[in-house]
C-alpha atoms as a PDB file:
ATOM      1  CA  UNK A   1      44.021 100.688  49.060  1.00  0.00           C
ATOM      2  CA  UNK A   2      44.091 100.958  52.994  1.00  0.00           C
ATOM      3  CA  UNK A   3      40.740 103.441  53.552  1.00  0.00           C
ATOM      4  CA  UNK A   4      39.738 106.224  51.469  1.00  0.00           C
ATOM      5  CA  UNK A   5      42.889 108.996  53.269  1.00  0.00           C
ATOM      6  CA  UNK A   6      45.561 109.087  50.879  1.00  0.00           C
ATOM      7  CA  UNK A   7      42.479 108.924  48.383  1.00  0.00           C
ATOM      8  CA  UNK A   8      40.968 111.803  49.658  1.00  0.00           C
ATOM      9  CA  UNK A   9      42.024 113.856  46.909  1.00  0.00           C
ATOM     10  CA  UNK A  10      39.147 112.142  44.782  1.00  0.00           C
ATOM     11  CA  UNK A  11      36.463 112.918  45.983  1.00  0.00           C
ATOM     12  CA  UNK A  12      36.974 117.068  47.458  1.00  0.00           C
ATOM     13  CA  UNK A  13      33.639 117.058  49.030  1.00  0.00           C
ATOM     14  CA  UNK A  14      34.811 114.193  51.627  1.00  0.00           C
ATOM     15  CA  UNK A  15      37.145 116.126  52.329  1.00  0.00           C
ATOM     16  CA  UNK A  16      35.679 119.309  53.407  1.00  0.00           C
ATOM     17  CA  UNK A  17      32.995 116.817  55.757  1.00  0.00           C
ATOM     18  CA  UNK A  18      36.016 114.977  57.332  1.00  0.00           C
ATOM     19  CA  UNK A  19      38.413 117.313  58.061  1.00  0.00           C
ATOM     20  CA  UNK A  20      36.925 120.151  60.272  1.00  0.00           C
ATOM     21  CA  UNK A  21      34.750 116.540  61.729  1.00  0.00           C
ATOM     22  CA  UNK A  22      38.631 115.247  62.659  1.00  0.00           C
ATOM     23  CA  UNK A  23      39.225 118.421  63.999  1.00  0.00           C
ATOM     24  CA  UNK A  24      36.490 118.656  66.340  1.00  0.00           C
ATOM     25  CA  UNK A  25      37.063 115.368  67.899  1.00  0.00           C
ATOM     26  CA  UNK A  26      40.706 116.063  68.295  1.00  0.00           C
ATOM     27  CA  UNK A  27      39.650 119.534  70.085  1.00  0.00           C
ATOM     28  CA  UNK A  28      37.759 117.075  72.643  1.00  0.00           C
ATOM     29  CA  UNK A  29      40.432 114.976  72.976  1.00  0.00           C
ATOM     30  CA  UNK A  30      42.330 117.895  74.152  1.00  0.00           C
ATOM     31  CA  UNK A  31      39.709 119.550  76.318  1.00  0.00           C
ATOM     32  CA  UNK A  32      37.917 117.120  78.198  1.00  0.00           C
ATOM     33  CA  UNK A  33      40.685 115.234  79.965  1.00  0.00           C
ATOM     34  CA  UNK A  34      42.356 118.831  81.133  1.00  0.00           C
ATOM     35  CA  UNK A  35      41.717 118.962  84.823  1.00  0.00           C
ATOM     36  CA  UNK A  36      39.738 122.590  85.889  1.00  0.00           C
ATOM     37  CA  UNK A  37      42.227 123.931  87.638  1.00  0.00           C
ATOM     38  CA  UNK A  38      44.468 124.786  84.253  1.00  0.00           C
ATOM     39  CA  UNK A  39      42.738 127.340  81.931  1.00  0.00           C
ATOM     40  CA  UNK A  40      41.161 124.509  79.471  1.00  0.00           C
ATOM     41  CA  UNK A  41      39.936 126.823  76.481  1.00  0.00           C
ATOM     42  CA  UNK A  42      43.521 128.335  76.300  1.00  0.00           C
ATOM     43  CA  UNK A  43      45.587 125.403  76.072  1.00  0.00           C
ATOM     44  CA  UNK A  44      42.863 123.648  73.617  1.00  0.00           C
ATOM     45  CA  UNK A  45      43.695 126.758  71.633  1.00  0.00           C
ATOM     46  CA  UNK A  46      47.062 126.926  71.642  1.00  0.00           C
ATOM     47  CA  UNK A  47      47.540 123.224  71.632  1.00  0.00           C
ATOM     48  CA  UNK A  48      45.005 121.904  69.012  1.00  0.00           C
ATOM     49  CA  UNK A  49      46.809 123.018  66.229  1.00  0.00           C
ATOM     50  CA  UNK A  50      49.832 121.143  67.003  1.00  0.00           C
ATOM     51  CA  UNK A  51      47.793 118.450  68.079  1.00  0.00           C
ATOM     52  CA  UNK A  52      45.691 118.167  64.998  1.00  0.00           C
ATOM     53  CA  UNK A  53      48.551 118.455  62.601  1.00  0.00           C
ATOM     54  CA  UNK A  54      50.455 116.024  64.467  1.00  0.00           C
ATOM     55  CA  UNK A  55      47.442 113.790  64.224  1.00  0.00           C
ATOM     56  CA  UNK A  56      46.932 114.514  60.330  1.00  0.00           C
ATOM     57  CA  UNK A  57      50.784 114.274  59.599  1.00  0.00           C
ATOM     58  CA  UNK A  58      50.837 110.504  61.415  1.00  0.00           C
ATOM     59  CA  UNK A  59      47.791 109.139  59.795  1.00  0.00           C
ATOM     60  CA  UNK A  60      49.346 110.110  56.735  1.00  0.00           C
ATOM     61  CA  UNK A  61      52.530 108.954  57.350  1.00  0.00           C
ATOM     62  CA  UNK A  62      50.752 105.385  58.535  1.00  0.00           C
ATOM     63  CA  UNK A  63      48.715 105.075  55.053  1.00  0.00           C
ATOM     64  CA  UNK A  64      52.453 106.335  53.131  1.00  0.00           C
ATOM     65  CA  UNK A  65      54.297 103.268  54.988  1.00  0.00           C
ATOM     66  CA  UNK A  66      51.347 101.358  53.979  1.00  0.00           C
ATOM     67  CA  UNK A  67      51.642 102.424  50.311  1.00  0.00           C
ATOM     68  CA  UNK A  68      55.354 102.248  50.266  1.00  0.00           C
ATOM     69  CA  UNK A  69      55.124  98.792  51.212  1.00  0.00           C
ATOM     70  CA  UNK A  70      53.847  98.428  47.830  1.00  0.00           C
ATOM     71  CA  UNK A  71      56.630  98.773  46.031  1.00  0.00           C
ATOM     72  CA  UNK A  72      58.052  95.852  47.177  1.00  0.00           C
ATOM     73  CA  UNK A  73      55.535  93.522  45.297  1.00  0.00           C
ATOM     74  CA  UNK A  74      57.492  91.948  42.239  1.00  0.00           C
ATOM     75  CA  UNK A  75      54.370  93.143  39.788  1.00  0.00           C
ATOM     76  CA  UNK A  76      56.013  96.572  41.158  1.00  0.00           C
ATOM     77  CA  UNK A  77      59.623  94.992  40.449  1.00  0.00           C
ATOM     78  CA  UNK A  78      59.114  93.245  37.426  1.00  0.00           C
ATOM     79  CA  UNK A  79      57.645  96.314  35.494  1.00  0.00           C
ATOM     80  CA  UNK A  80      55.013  94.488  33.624  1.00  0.00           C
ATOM     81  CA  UNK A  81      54.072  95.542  29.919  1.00  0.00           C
ATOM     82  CA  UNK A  82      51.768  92.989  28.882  1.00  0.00           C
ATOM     83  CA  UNK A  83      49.105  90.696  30.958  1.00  0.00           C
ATOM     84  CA  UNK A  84      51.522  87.751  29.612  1.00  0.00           C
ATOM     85  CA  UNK A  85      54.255  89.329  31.884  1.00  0.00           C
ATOM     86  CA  UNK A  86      51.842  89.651  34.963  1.00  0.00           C
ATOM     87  CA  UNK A  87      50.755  86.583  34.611  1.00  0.00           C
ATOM     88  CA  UNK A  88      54.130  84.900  34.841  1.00  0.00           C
ATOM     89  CA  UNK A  89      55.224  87.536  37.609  1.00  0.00           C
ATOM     90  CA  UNK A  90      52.065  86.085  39.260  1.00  0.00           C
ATOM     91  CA  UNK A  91      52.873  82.197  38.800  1.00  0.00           C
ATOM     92  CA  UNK A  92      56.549  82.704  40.135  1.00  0.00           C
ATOM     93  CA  UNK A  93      55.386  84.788  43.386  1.00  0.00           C
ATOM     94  CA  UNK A  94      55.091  82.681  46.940  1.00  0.00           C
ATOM     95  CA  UNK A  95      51.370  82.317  48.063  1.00  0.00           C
ATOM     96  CA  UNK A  96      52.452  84.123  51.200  1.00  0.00           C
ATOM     97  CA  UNK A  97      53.856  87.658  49.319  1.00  0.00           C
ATOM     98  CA  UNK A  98      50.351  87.631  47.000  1.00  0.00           C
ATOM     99  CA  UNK A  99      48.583  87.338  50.315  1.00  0.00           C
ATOM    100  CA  UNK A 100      50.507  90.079  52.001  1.00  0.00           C
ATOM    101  CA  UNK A 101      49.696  92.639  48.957  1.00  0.00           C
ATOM    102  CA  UNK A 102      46.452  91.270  48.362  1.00  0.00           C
ATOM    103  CA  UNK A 103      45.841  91.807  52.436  1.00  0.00           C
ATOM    104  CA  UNK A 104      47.747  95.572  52.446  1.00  0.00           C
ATOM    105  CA  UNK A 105      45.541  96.496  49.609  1.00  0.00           C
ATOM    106  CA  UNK A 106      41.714  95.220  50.045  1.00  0.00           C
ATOM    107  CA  UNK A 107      41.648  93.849  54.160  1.00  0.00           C
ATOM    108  CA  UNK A 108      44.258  93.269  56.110  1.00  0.00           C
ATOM    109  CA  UNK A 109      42.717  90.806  58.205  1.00  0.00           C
ATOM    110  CA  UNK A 110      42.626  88.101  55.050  1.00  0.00           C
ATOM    111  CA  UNK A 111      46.365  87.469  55.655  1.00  0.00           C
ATOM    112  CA  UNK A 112      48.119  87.139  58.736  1.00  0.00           C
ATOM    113  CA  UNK A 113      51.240  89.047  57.297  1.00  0.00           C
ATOM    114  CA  UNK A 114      49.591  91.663  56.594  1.00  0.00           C
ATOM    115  CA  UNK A 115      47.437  91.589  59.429  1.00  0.00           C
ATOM    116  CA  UNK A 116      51.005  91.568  61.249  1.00  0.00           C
ATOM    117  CA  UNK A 117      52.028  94.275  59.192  1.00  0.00           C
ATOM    118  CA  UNK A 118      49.190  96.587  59.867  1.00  0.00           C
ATOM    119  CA  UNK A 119      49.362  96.149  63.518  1.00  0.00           C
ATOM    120  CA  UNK A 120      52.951  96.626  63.907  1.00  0.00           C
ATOM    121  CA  UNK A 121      52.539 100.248  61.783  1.00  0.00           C
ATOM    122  CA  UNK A 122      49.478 100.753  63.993  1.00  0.00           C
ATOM    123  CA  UNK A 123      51.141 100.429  67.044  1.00  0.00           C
ATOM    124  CA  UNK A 124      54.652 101.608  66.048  1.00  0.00           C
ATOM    125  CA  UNK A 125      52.396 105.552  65.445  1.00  0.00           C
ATOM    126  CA  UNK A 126      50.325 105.302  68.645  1.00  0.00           C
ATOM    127  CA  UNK A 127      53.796 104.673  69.999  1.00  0.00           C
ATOM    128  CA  UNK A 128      55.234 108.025  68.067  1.00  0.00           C
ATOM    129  CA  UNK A 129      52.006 109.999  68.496  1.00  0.00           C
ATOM    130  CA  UNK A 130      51.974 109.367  72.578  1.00  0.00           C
ATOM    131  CA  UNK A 131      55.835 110.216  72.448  1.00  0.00           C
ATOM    132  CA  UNK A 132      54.821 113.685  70.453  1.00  0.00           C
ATOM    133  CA  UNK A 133      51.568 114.976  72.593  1.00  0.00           C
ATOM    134  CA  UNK A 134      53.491 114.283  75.413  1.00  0.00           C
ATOM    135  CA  UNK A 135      55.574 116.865  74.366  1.00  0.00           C
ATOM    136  CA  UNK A 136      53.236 119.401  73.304  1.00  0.00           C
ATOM    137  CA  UNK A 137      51.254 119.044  76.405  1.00  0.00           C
ATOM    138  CA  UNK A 138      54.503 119.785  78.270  1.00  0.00           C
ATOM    139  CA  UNK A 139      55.092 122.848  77.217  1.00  0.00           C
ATOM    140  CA  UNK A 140      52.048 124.273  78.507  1.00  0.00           C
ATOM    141  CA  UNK A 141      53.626 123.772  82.667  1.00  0.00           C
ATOM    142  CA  UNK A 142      50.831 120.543  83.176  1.00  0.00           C
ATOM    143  CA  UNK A 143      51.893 118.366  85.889  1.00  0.00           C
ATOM    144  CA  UNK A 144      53.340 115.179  84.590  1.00  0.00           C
ATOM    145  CA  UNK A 145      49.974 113.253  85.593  1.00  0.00           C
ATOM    146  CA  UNK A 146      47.996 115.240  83.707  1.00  0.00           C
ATOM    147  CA  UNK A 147      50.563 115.300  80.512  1.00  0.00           C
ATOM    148  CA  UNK A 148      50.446 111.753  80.855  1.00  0.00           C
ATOM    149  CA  UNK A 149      46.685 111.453  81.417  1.00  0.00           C
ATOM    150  CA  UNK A 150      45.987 113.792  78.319  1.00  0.00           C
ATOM    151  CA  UNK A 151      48.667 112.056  76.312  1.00  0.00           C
ATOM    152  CA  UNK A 152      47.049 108.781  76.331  1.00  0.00           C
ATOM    153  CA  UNK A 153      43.710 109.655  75.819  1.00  0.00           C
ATOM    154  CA  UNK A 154      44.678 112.241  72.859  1.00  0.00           C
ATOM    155  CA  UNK A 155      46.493 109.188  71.592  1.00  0.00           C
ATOM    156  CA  UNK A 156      43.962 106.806  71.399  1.00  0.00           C
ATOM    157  CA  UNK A 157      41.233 109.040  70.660  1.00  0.00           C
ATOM    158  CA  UNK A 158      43.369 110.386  67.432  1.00  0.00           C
ATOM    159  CA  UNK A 159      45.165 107.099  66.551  1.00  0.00           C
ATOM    160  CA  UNK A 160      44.819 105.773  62.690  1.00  0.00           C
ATOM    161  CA  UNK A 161      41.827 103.444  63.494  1.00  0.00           C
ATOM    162  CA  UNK A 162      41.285 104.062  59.680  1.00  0.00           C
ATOM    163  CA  UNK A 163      44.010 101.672  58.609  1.00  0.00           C
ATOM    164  CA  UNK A 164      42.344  99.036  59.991  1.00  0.00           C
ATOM    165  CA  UNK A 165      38.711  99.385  58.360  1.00  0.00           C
ATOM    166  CA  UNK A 166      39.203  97.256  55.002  1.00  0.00           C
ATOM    167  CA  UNK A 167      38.823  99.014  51.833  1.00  0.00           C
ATOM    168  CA  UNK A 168      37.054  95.839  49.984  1.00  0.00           C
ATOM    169  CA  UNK A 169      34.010  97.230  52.316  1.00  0.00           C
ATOM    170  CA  UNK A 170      33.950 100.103  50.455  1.00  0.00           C
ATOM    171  CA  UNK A 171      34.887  99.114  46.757  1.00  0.00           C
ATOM    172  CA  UNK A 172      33.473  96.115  44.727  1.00  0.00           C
ATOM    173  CA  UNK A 173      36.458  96.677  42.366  1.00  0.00           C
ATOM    174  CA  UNK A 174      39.003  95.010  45.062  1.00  0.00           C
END
């Protein structure tokens, strides 16, 4: 599948390495662009927590569109219960839709569907994410500047760049 996130679950000892690792680089993200005049440490306290779970809850909802997608494949339709029945499925499914799923699942840069694909859900959650730091970082009486300054680098500092690394680096199974 798209990057070992929604797999995380397998393997608990990734886990425990990349989540306080995300965290950290989101508490940058939050600190470093504040200018020196606001109290930085409190409103990377206050606000990281937000931030981060914002961040988490996006990249998960980017890999869950991804998944979803899925279900659209007609191996996913057609309920197979014998290779015979995949293999038909298979013969009577477009080039183009066998690409797409093929691409969604192993690299998405092997089909330009879902090469489209990825980029639009890419870009549709930096679009999301900007709208909700923006937010955050308004609440704690920034100029609009420096909202706007910390939104965009928080945005593209925490955006799902994982979606776009190809699983078939990862696994000789795909």
């Amino acid at each position: 599948m798209i990057m070992p996130v929604w797999l995380m679950w397998l393997i608990p000892p990734v886990v425990f390495m990349i989540i306080p690792l995300k965290m950290l680089i989101d508490w940058f993200a939050i600190y470093l662009p504040l200018d020196k005049k606001y109290n930085r440490k409190e409103i990377t306290v206050k606000a990281s927590w937000k931030i981060w779970l914002t961040d988490i809850g996006l990249h998960l909802a980017a890999v869950g569109i991804m998944y979803a997608s899925l279900y659209i494949d007609p191996l996913f339709r057609g309920n197979p219960t014998s290779f015979d029945d995949v293999k038909e499925i298979s013969n009577a499914t477009p080039d183009w839709i066998v690409a797409f799923f093929e691409g969604v699942i192993a690299n998405p840069f092997d089909s330009i569907y879902s090469m489209i694909f990825v980029l639009i859900v890419f870009v549709v959650i930096i679009l999301v994410q900007f709208k909700l730091t923006q937010k955050i970082y308004a609440k704690f009486g920034l100029n609009a500047k420096q909202v706007t300054r910390s939104s965009i680098i928080s945005t593209l500092l925490m955006a799902p760049w994982i979606i776009m690394i190809p699983t078939s680096l990862f696994s000789s199974i795909i």
